[in-house]
Protein backbone atom coordinates (compact mmCIF):
# COMPACT_ATOMS: atom_id res chain seq x y z
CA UNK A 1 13.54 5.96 35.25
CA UNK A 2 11.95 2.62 34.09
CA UNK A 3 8.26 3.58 32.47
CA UNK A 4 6.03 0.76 32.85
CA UNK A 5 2.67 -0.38 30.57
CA UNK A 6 0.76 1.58 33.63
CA UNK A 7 2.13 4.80 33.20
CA UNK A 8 2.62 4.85 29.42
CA UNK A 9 -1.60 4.19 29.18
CA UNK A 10 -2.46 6.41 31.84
CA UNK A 11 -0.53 9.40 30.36
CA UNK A 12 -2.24 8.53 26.80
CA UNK A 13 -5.38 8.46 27.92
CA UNK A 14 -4.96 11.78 29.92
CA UNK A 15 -4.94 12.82 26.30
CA UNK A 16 -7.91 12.13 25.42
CA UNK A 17 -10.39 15.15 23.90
CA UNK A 18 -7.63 16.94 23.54
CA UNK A 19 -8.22 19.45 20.18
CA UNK A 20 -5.60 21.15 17.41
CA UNK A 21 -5.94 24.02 15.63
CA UNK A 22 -6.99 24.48 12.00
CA UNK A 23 -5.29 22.99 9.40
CA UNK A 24 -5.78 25.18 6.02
CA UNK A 25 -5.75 23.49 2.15
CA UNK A 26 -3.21 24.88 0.09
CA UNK A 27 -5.51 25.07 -2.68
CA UNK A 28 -8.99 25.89 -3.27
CA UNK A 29 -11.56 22.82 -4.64
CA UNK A 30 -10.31 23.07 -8.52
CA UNK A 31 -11.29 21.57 -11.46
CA UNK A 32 -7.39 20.02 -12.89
CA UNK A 33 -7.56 17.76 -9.33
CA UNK A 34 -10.96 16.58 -9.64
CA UNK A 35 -10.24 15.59 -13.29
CA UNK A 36 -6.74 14.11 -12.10
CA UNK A 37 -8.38 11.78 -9.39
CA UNK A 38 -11.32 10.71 -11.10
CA UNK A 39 -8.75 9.27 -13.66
CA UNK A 40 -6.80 7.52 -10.73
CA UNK A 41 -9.55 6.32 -9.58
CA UNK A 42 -11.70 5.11 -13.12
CA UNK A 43 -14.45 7.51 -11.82
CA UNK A 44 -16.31 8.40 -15.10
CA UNK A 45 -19.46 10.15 -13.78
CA UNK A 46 -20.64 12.62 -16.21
CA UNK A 47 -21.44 14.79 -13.19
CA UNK A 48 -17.47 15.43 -12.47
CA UNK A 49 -16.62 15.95 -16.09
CA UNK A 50 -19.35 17.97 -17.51
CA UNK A 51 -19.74 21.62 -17.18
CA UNK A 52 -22.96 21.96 -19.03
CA UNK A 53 -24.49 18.71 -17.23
CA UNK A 54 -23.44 19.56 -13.93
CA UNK A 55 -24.98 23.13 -14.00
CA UNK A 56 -28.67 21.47 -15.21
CA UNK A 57 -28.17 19.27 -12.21
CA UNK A 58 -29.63 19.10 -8.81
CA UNK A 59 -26.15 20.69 -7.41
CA UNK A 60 -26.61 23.98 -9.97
CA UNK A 61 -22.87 23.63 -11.12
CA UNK A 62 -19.91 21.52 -11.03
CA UNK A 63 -18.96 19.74 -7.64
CA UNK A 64 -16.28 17.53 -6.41
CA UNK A 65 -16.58 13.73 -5.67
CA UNK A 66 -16.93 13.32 -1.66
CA UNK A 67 -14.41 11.14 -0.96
CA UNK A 68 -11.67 13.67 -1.80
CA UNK A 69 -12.21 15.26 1.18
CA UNK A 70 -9.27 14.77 2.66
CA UNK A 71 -7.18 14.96 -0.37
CA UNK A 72 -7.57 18.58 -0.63
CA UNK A 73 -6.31 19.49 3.20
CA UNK A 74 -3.09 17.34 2.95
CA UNK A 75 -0.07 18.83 3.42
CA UNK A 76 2.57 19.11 0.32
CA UNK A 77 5.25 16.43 -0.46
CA UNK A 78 7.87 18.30 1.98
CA UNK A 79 5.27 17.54 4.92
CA UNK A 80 4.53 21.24 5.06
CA UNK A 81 1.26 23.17 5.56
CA UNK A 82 -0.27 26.18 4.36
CA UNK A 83 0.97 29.63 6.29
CA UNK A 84 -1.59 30.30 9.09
CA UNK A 85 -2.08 26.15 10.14
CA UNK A 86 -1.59 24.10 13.32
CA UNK A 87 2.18 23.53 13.75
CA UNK A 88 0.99 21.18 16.90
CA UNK A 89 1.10 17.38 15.81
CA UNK A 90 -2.64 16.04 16.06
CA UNK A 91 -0.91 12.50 16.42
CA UNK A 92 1.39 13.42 19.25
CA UNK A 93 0.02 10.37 21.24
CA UNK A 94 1.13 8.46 18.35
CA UNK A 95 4.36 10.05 19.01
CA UNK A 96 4.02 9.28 22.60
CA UNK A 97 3.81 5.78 22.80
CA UNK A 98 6.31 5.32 19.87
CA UNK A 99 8.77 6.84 22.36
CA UNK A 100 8.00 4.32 25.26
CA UNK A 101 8.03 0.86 24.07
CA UNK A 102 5.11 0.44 21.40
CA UNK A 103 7.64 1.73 18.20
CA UNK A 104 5.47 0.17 15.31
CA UNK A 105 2.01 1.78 14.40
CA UNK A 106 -0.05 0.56 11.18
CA UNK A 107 -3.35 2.17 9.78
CA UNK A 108 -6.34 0.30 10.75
CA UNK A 109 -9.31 1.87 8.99
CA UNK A 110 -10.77 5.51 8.75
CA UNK A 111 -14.86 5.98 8.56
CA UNK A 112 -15.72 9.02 6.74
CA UNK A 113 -18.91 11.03 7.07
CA UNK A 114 -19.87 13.67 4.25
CA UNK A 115 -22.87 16.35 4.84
CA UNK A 116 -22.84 17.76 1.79
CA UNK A 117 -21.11 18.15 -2.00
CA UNK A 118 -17.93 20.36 -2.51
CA UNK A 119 -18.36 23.09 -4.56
CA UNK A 120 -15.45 24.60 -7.12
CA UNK A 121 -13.56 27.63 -5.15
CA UNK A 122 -14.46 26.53 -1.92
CA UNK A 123 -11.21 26.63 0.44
CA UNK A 124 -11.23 23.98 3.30
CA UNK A 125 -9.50 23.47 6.59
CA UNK A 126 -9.42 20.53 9.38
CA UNK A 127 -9.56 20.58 13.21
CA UNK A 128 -8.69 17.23 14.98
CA UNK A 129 -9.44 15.68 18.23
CA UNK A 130 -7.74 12.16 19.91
CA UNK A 131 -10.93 11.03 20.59
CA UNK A 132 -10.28 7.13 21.82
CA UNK A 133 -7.77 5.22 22.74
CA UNK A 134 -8.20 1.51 23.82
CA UNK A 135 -7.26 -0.79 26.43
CA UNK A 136 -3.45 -2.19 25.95
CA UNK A 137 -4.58 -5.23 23.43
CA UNK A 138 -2.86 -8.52 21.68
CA UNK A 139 -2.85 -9.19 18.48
CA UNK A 140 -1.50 -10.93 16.20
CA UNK A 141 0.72 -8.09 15.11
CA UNK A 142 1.75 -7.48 18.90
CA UNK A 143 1.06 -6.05 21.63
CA UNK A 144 -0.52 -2.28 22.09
CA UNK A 145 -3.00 0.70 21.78
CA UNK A 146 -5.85 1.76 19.21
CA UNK A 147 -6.02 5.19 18.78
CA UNK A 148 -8.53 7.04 16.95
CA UNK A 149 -8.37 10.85 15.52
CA UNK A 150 -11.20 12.37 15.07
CA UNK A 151 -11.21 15.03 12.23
CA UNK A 152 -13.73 17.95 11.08
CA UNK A 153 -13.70 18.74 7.58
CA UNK A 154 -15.27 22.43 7.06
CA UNK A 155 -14.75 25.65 4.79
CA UNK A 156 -12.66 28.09 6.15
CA UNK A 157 -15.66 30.70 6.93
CA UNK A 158 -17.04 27.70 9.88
CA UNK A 159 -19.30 25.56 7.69
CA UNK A 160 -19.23 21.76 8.74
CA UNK A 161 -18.66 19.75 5.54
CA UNK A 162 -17.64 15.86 7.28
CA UNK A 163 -15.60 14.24 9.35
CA UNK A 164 -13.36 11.67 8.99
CA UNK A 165 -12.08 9.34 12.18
CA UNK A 166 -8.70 7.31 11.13
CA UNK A 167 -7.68 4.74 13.37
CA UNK A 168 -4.08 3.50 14.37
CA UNK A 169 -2.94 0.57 15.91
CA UNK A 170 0.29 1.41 17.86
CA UNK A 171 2.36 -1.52 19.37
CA UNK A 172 4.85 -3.73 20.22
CA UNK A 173 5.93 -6.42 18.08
CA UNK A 174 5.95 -9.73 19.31
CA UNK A 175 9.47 -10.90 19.94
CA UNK A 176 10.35 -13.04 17.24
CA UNK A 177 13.57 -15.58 17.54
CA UNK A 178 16.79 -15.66 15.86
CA UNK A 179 16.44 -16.65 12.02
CA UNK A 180 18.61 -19.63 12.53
CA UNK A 181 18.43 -20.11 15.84
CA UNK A 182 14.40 -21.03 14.96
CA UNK A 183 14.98 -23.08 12.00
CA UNK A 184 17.69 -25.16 14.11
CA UNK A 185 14.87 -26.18 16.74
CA UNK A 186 12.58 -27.42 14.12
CA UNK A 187 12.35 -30.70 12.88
CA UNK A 188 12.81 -31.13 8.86
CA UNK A 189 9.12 -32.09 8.49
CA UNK A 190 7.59 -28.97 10.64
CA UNK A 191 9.21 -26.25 7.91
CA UNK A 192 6.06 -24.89 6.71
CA UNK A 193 5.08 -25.29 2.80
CA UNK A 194 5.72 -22.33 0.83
CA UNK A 195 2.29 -21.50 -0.59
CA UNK A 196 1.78 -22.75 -4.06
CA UNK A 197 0.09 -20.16 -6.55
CA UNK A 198 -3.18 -20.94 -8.10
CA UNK A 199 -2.70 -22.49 -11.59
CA UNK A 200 -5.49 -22.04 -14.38
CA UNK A 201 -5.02 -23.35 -17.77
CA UNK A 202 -4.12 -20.06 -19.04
CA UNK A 203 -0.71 -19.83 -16.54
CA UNK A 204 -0.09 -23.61 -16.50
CA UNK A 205 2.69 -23.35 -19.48
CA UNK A 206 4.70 -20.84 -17.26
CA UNK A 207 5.27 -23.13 -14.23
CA UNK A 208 5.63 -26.13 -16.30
CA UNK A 209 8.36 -24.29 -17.80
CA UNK A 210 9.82 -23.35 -14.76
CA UNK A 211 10.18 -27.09 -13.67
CA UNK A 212 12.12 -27.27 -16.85
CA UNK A 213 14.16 -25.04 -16.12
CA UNK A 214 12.72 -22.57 -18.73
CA UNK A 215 11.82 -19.23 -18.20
CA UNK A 216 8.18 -18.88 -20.80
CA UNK A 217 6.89 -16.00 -21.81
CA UNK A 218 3.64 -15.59 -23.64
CA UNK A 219 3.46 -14.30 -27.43
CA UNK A 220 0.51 -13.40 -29.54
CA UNK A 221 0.31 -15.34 -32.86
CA UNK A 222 -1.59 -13.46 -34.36
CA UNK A 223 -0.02 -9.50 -34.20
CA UNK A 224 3.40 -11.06 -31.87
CA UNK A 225 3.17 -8.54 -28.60
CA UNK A 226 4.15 -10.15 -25.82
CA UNK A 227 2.24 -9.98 -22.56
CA UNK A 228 2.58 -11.11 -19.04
CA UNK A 229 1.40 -12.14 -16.88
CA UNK A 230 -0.61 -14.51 -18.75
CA UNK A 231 -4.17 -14.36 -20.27
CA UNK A 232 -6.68 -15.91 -22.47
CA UNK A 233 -6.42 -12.68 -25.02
CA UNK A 234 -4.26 -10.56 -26.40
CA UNK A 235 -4.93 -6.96 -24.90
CA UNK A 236 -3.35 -5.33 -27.79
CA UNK A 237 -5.22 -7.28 -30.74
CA UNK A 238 -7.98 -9.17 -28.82
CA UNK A 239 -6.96 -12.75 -30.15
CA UNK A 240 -7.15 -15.81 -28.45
CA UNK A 241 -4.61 -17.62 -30.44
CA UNK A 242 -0.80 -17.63 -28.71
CA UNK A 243 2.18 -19.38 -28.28
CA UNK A 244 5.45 -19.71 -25.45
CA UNK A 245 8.70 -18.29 -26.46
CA UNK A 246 11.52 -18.84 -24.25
CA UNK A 247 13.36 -15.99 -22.59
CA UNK A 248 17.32 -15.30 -22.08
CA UNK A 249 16.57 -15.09 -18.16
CA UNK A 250 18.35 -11.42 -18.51
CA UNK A 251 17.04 -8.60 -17.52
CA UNK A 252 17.23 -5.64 -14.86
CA UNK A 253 15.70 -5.07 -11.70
CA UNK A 254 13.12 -2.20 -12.58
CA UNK A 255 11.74 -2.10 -9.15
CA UNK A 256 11.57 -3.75 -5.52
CA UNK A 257 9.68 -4.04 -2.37
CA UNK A 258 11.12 -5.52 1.20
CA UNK A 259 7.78 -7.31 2.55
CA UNK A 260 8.24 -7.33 6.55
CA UNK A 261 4.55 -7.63 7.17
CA UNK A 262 2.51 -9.82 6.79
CA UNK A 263 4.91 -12.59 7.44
CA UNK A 264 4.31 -15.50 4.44
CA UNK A 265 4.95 -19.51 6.10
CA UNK A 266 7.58 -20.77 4.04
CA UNK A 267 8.87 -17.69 2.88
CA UNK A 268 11.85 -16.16 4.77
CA UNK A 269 11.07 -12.45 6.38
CA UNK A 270 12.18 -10.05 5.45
CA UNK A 271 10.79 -11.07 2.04
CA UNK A 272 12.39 -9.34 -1.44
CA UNK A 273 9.91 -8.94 -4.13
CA UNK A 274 11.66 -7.91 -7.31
CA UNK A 275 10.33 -6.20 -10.43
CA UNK A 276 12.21 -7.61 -13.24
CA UNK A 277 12.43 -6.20 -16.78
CA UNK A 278 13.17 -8.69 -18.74
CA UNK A 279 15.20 -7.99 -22.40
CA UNK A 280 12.09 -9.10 -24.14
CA UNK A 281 10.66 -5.88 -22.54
CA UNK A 282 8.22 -7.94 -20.24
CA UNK A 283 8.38 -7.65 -16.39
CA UNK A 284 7.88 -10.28 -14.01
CA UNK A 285 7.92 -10.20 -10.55
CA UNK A 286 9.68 -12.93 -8.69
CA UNK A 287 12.51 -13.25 -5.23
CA UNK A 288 15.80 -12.25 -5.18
CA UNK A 289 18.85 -14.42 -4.38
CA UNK A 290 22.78 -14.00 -3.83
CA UNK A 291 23.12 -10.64 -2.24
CA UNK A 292 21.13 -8.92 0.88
CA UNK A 293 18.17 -7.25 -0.03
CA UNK A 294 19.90 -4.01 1.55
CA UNK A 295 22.41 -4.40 -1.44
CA UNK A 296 19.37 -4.45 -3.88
CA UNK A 297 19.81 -1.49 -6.45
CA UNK A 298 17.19 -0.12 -9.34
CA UNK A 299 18.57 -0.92 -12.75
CA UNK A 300 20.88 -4.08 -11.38
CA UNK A 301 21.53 -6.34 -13.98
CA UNK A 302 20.16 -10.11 -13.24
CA UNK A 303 19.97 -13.62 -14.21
CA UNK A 304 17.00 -16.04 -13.40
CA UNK A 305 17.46 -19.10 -11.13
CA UNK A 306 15.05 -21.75 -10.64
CA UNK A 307 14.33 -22.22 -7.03
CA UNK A 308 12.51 -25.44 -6.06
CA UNK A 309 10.45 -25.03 -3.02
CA UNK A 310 9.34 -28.84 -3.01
CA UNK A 311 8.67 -31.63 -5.27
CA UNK A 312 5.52 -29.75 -6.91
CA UNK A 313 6.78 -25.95 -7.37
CA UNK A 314 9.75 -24.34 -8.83
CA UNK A 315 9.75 -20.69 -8.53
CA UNK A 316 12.10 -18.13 -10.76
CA UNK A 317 14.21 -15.84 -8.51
CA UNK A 318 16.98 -13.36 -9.98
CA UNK A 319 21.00 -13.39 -9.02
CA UNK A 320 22.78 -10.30 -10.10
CA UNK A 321 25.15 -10.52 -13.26
């Protein structure tokens, strides 16, 4: 039986206010994660970090920062939840519309709300709730549904400590043409320009090289570490004196991406992005070319190629060897 944009939104929104269960922390607010995320995130407040300042502080004793909220309710790396938690999915209308015709969902935003400081030894738990879900829209993504989760942040004896709503958009992609197909209906002149990086006297020496078919890599003068990308100082030594030495074009792939959104004009999707370690011990990033990026492997060994793009850019993109 055929399910039609009708159905699917009425049997969505039937959904909403619907509430799951509790969803416990698997460990108590501790000192080693606070320490661990404030590093992540280049937090340096004394107040995190300081026993003896945090107990002569308007809190009385060491607290956590409020935006780790959530961090301290999420579930392990195997997806599983503390004994005692909701097994029910609080995003099955998520699930729902992924099943009937809307198979791509991407994060939209979350809005967080904090009433008060977390204290060390305090155990947490969530509820949720779907609390919205919007009119079928079009975007430039495709076509589908908002939906927003609305979750309550408290300690597990009842005590309201925030909330946090996270927004989805779940959809349908627009229906995009054959890759050939497309590039046979347009004319030469309507391929779109592949952007052209912004050049600053500091990086103009690497794509001049390029268009030479040279492959420059920037060397101190002064203690000879090499650095890229490029920069006005050394970050090892702090001096501003340097010179280009050229590079074999070797190197291995030490990691990769496959961009499929956003889609780049003049850039072919899905879009490779390799992380290249060069022998020098540098990295670059830069395209792939010669294989599918399905065949792509960490720890390939690759050669540069210059690509030009135009009659301004040349671009280095690696071939395995």
């Amino acid at each position: 039986m055929s399910v039609t944009n009708v159905d699917v939104e009425a049997h969505v929104k039937a959904m909403v206010g619907r509430e799951y269960g509790r969803v416990y922390a698997w460990d108590p607010v501790n000192q080693p994660m606070i320490r661990q995320w404030c590093e992540a995130m280049g937090n340096k407040s004394i107040l995190y970090h300081d026993p003896a300042f945090a107990a002569k502080s308007i809190h009385g004793g060491q607290v956590a920062p409020p935006t780790m909220m959530q961090a301290w309710t999420l579930a392990g790396v195997n997806g599983e939840s503390p004994p005692g938690s909701s097994t029910v999915n609080p995003y099955e209308a998520v699930e729902f519309l992924t099943n009937n015709g809307f198979p791509v969902n991407v994060a939209v935003n979350s809005e967080h709300e904090y009433f008060r400081y977390l204290r060390l030894g305090e155990s947490l738990c969530f509820t949720s709730m779907l609390e919205s879900v919007s009119e079928l829209k079009r975007t430039a993504l495709g076509t589908g549904y908002f939906v927003t989760n609305l979750m309550t942040f408290m300690t597990t004896e009842g005590e309201k400590v925030g909330t946090m709503r996270f927004r989805l958009f779940v959809y349908r992609p627009h229906q995009v043409p054959d890759e050939a197909e497309s590039k046979a209906e347009q004319p030469a002149e309507a391929q779109p320009r592949r952007p052209h990086p912004g050049i600053s006297q500091d990086t103009r020496f690497f794509w001049d090289g390029l268009k030479e078919g040279r492959l420059l890599i920037q060397k101190c003068s002064a203690c000879g570490e090499l650095r890229h990308p490029p920069g006005p100082t050394c970050p090892h030594c702090h001096s501003f004196k340097w010179e280009a030495i050229q590079a074999s074009g070797r190197g291995i792939i030490h990691s990769f991406v496959v961009m499929h959104h956003p889609q780049v004009a003049g850039i072919e999707s899905p879009n490779p992005v390799l992380l290249v370690e060069l022998e020098e011990g540098t990295r670059l990033v830069a395209g792939l070319a010669g294989i599918k990026y399905s065949e792509v492997q960490i720890g390939m060994p690759v050669q540069v190629e210059f690509l030009r793009t135009d009659e301004e850019l040349v671009v280095p993109v690696f071939r395995p060897i």
